[in-house]
PDB file of N, CA and C in Angstrom:
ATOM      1  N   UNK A   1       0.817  -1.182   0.000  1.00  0.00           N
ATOM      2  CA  UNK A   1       0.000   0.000   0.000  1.00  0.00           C
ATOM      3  C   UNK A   1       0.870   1.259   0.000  1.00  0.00           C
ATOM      4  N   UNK A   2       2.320   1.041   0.324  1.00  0.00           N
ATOM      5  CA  UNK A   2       3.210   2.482   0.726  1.00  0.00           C
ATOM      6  C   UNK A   2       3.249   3.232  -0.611  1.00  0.00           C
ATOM      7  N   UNK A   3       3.939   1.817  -1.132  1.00  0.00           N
ATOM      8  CA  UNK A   3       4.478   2.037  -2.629  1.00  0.00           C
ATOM      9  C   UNK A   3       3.611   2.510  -3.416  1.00  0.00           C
ATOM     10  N   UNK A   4       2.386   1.881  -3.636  1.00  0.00           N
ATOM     11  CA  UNK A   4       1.266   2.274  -3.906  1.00  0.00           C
ATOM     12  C   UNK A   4       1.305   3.968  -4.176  1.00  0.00           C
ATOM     13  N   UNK A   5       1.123   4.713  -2.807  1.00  0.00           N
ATOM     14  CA  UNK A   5       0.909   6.092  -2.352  1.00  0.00           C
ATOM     15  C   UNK A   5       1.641   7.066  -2.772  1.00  0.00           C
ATOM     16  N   UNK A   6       3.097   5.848  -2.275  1.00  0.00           N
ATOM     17  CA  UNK A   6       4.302   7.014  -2.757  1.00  0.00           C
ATOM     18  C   UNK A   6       4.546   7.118  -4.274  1.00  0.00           C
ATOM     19  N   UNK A   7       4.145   6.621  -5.341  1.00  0.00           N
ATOM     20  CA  UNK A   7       3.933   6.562  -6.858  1.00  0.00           C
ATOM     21  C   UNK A   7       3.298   7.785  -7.370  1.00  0.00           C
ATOM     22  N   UNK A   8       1.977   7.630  -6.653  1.00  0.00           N
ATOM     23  CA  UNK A   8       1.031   8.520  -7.166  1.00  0.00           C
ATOM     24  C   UNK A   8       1.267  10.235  -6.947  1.00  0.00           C
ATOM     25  N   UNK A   9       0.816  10.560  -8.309  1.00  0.00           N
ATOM     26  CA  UNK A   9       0.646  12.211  -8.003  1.00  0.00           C
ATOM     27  C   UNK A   9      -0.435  12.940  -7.881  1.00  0.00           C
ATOM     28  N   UNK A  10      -1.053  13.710  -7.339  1.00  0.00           N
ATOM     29  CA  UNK A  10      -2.534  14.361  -8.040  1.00  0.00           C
ATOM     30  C   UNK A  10      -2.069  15.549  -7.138  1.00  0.00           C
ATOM     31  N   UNK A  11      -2.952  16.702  -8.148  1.00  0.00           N
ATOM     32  CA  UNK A  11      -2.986  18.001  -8.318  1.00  0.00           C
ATOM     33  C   UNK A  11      -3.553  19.039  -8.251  1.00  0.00           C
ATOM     34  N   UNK A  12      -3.778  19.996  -7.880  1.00  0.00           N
ATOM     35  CA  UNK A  12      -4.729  21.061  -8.716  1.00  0.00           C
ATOM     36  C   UNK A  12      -3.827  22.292  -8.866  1.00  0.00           C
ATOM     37  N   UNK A  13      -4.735  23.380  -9.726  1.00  0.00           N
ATOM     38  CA  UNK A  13      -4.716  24.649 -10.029  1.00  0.00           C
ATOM     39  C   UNK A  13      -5.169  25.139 -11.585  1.00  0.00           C
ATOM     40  N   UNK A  14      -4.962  25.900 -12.316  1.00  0.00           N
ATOM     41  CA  UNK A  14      -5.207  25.887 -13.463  1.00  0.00           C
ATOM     42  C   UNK A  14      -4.041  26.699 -14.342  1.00  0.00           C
ATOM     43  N   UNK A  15      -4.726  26.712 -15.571  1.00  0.00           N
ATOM     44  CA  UNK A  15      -3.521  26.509 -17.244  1.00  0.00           C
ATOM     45  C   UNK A  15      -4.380  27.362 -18.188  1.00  0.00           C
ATOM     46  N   UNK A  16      -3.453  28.099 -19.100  1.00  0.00           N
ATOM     47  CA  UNK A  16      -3.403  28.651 -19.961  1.00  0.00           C
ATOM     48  C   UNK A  16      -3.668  27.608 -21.466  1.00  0.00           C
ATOM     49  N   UNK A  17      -3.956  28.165 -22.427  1.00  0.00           N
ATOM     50  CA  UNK A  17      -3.991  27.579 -23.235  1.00  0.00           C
ATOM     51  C   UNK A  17      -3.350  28.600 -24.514  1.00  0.00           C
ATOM     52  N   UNK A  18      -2.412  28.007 -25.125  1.00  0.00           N
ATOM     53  CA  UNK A  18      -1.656  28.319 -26.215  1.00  0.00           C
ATOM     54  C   UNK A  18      -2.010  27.612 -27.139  1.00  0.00           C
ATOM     55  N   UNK A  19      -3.098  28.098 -28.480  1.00  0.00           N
ATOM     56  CA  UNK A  19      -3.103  27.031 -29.409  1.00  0.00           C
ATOM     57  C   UNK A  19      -2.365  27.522 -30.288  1.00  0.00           C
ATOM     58  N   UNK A  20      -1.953  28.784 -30.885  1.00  0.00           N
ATOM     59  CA  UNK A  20      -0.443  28.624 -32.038  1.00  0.00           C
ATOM     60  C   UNK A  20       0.424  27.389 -31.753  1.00  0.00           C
ATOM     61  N   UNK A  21       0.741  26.923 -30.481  1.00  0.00           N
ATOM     62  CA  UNK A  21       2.056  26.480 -30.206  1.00  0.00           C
ATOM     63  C   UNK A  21       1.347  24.661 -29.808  1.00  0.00           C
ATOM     64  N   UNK A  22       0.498  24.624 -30.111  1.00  0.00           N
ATOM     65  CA  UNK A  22      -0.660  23.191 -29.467  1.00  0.00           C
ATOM     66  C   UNK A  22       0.381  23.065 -27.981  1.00  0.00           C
ATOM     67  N   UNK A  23      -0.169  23.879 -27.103  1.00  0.00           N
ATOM     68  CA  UNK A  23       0.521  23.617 -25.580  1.00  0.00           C
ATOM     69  C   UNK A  23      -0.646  24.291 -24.994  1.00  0.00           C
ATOM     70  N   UNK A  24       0.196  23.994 -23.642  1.00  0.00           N
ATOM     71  CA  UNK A  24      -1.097  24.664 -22.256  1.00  0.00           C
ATOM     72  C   UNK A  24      -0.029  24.631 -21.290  1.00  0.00           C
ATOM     73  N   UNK A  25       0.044  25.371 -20.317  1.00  0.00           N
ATOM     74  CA  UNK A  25       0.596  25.776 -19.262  1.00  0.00           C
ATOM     75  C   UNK A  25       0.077  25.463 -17.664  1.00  0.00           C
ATOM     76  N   UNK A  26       0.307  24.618 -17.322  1.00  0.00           N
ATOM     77  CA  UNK A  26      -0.176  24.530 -15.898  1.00  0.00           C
ATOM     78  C   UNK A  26       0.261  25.205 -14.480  1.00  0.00           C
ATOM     79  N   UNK A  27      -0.175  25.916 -13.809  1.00  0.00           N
ATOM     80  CA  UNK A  27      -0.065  26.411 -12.648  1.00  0.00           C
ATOM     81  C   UNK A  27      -0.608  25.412 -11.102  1.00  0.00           C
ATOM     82  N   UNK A  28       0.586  25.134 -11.048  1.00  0.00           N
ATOM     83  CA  UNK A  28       0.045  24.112  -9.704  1.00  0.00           C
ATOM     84  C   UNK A  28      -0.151  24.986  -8.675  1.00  0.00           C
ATOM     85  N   UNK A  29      -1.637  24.877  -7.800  1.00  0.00           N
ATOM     86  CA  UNK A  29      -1.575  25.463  -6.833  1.00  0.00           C
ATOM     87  C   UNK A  29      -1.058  24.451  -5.400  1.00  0.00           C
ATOM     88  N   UNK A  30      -1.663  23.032  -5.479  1.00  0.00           N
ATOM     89  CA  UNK A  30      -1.483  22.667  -4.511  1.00  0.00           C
ATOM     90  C   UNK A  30      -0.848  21.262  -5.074  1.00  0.00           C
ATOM     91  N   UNK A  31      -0.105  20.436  -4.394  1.00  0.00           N
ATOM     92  CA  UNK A  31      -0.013  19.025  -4.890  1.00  0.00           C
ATOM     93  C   UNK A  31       0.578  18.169  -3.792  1.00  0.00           C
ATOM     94  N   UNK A  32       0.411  16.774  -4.391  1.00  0.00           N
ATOM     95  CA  UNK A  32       1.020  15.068  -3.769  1.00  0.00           C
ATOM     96  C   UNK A  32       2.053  15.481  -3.236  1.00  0.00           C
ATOM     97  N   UNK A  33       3.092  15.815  -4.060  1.00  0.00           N
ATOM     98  CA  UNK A  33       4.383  16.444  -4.759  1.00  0.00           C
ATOM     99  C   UNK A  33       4.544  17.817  -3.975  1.00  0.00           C
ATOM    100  N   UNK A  34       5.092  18.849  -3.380  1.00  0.00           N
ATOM    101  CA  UNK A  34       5.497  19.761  -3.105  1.00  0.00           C
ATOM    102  C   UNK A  34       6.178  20.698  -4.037  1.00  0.00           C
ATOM    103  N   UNK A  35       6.836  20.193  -4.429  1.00  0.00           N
ATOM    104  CA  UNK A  35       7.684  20.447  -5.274  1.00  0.00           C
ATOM    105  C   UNK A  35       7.313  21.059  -6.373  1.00  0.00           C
ATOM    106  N   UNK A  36       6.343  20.351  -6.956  1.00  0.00           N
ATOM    107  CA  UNK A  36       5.379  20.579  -7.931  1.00  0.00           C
ATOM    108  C   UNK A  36       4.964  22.317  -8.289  1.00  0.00           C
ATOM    109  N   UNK A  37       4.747  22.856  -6.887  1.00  0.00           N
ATOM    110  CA  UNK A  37       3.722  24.450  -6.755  1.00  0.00           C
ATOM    111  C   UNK A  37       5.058  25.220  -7.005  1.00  0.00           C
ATOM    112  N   UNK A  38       6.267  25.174  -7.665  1.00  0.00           N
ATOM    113  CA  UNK A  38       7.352  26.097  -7.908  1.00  0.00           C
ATOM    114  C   UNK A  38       7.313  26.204  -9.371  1.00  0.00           C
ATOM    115  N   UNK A  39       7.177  26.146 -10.120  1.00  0.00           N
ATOM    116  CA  UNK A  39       7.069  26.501 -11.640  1.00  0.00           C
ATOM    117  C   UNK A  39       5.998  26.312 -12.579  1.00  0.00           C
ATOM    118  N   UNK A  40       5.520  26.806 -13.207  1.00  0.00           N
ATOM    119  CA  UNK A  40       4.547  26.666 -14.206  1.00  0.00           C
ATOM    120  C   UNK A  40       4.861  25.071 -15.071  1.00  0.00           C
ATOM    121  N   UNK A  41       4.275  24.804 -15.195  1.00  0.00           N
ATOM    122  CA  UNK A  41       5.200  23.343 -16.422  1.00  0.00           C
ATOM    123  C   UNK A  41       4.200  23.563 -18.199  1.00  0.00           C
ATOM    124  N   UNK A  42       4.718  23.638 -18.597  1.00  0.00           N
ATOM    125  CA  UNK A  42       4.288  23.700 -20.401  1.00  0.00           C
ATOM    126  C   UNK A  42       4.713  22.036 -20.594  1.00  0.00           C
ATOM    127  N   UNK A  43       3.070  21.573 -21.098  1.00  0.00           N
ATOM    128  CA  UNK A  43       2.812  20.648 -21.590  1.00  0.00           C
ATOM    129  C   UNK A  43       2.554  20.903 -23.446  1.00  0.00           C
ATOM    130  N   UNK A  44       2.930  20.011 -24.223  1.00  0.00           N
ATOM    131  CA  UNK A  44       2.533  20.006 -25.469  1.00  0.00           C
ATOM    132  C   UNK A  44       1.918  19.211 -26.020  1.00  0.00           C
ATOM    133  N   UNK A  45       0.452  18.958 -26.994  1.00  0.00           N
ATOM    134  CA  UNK A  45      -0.478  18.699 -27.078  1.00  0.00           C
ATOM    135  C   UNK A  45      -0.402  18.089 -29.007  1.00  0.00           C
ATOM    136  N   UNK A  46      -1.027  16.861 -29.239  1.00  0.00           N
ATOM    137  CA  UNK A  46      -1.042  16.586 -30.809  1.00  0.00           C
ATOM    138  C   UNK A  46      -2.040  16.036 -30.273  1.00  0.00           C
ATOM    139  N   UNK A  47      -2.991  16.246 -31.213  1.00  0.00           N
ATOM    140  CA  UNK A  47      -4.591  15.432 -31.737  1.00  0.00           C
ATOM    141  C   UNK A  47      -4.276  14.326 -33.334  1.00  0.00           C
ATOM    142  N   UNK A  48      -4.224  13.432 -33.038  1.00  0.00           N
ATOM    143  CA  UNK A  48      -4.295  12.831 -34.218  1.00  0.00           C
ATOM    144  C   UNK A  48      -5.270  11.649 -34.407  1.00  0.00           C
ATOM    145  N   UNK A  49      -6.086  11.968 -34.999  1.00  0.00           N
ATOM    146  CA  UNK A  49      -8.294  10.928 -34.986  1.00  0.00           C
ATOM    147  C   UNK A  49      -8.209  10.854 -33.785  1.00  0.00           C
ATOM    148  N   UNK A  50      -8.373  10.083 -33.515  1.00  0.00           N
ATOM    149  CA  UNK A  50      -9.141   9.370 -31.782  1.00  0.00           C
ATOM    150  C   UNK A  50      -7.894   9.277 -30.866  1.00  0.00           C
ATOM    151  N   UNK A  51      -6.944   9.862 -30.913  1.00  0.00           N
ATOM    152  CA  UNK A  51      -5.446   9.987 -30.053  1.00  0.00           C
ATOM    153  C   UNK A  51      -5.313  11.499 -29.566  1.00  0.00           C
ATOM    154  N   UNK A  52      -5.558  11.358 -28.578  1.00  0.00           N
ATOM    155  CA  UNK A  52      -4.241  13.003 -28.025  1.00  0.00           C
ATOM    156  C   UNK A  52      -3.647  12.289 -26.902  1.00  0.00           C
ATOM    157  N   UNK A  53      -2.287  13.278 -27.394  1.00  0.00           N
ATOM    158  CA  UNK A  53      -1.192  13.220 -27.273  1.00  0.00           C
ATOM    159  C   UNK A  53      -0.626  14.141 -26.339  1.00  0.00           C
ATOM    160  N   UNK A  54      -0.117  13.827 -25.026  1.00  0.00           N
ATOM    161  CA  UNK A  54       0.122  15.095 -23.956  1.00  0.00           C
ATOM    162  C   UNK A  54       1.745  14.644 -23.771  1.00  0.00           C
ATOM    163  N   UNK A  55       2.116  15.529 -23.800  1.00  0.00           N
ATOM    164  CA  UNK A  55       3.836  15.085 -23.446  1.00  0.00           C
ATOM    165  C   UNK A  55       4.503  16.414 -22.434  1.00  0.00           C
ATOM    166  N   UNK A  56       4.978  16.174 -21.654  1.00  0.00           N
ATOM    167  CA  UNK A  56       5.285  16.494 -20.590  1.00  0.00           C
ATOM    168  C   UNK A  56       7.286  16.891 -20.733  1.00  0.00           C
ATOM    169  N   UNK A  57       7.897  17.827 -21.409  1.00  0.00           N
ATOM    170  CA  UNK A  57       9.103  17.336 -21.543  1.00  0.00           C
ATOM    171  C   UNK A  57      10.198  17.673 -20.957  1.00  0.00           C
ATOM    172  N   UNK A  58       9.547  18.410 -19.528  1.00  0.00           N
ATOM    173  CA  UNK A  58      10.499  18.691 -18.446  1.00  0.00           C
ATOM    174  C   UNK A  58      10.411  18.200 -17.063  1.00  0.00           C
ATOM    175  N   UNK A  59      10.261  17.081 -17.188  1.00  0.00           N
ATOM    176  CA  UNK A  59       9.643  16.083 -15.452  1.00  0.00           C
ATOM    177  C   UNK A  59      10.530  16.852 -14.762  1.00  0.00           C
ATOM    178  N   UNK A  60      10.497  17.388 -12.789  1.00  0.00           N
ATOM    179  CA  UNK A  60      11.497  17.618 -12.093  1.00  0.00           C
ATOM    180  C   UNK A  60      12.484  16.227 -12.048  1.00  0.00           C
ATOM    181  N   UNK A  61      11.855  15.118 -12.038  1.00  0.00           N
ATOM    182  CA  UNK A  61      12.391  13.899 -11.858  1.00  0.00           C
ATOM    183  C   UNK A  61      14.007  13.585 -13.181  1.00  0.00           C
ATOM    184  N   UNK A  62      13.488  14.441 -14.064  1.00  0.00           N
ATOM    185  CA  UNK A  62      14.174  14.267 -15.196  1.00  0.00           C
ATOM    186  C   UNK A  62      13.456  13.326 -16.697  1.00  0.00           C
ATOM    187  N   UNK A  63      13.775  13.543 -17.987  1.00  0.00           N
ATOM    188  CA  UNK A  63      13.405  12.594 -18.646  1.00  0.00           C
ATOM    189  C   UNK A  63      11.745  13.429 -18.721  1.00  0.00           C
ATOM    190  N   UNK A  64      10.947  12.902 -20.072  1.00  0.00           N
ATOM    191  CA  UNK A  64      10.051  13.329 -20.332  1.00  0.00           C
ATOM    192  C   UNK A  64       8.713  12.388 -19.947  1.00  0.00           C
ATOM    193  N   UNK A  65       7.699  12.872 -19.827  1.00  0.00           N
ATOM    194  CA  UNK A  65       6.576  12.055 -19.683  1.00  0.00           C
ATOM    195  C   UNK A  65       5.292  12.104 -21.061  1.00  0.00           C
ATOM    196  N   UNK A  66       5.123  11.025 -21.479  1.00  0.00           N
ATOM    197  CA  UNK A  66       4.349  10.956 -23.244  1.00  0.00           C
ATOM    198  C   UNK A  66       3.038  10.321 -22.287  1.00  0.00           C
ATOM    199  N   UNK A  67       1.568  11.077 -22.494  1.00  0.00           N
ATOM    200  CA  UNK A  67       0.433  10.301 -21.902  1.00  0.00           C
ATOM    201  C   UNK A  67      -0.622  10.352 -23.329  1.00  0.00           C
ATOM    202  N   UNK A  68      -1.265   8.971 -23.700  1.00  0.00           N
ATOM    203  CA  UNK A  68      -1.905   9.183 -25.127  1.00  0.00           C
ATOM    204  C   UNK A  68      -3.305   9.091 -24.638  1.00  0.00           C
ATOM    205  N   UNK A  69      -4.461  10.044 -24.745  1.00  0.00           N
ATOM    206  CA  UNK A  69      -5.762   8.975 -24.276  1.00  0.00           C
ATOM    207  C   UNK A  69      -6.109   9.365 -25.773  1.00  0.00           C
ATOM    208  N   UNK A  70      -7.015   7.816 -25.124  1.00  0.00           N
ATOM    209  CA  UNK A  70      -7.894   7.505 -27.131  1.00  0.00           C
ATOM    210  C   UNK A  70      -9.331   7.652 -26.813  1.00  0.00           C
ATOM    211  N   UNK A  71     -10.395   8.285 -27.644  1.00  0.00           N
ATOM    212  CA  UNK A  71     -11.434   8.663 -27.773  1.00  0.00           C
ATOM    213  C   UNK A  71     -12.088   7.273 -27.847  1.00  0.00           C
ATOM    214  N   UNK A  72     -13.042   6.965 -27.071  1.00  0.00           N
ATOM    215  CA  UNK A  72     -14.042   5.430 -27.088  1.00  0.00           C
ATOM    216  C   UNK A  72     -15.281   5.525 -27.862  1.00  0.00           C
ATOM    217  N   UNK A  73     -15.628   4.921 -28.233  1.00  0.00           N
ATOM    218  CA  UNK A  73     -16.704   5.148 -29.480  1.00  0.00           C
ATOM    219  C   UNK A  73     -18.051   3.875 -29.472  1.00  0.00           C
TER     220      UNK A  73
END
């Protein structure tokens, strides 16, 4: 169950939206993570049919994070 806990992240606050650039900007107000509520993070965004595409390409952890959800039909 630790491991479990200590994995997980969840969040709030809110984001900007940049569509010239297909990104959005998140403002953490509060989080899992502490760490988290010190910088804005710019996420970048591709729609392709029933795929978007969120990629994440500055983790504090290091290394990028790619999340795809697919539209159910």
């Amino acid at each position: 169950m630790k491991a479990s806990a200590e994995s997980l992240l969840s969040y709030f606050g809110t984001y900007t939206v940049n569509e010239a650039e297909n990104s959005y900007t998140v403002r953490i107000e509060s989080s899992s993570f502490q760490n988290q509520t010190a910088n804005p993070g710019k996420r970048t965004v591709e729609l392709n049919g029933d795929d978007l595409k969120v990629t994440n390409p500055g983790r504090l952890a290091g290394g990028q994070t790619i999340i795809v959800w697919k539209r159910t039909k």
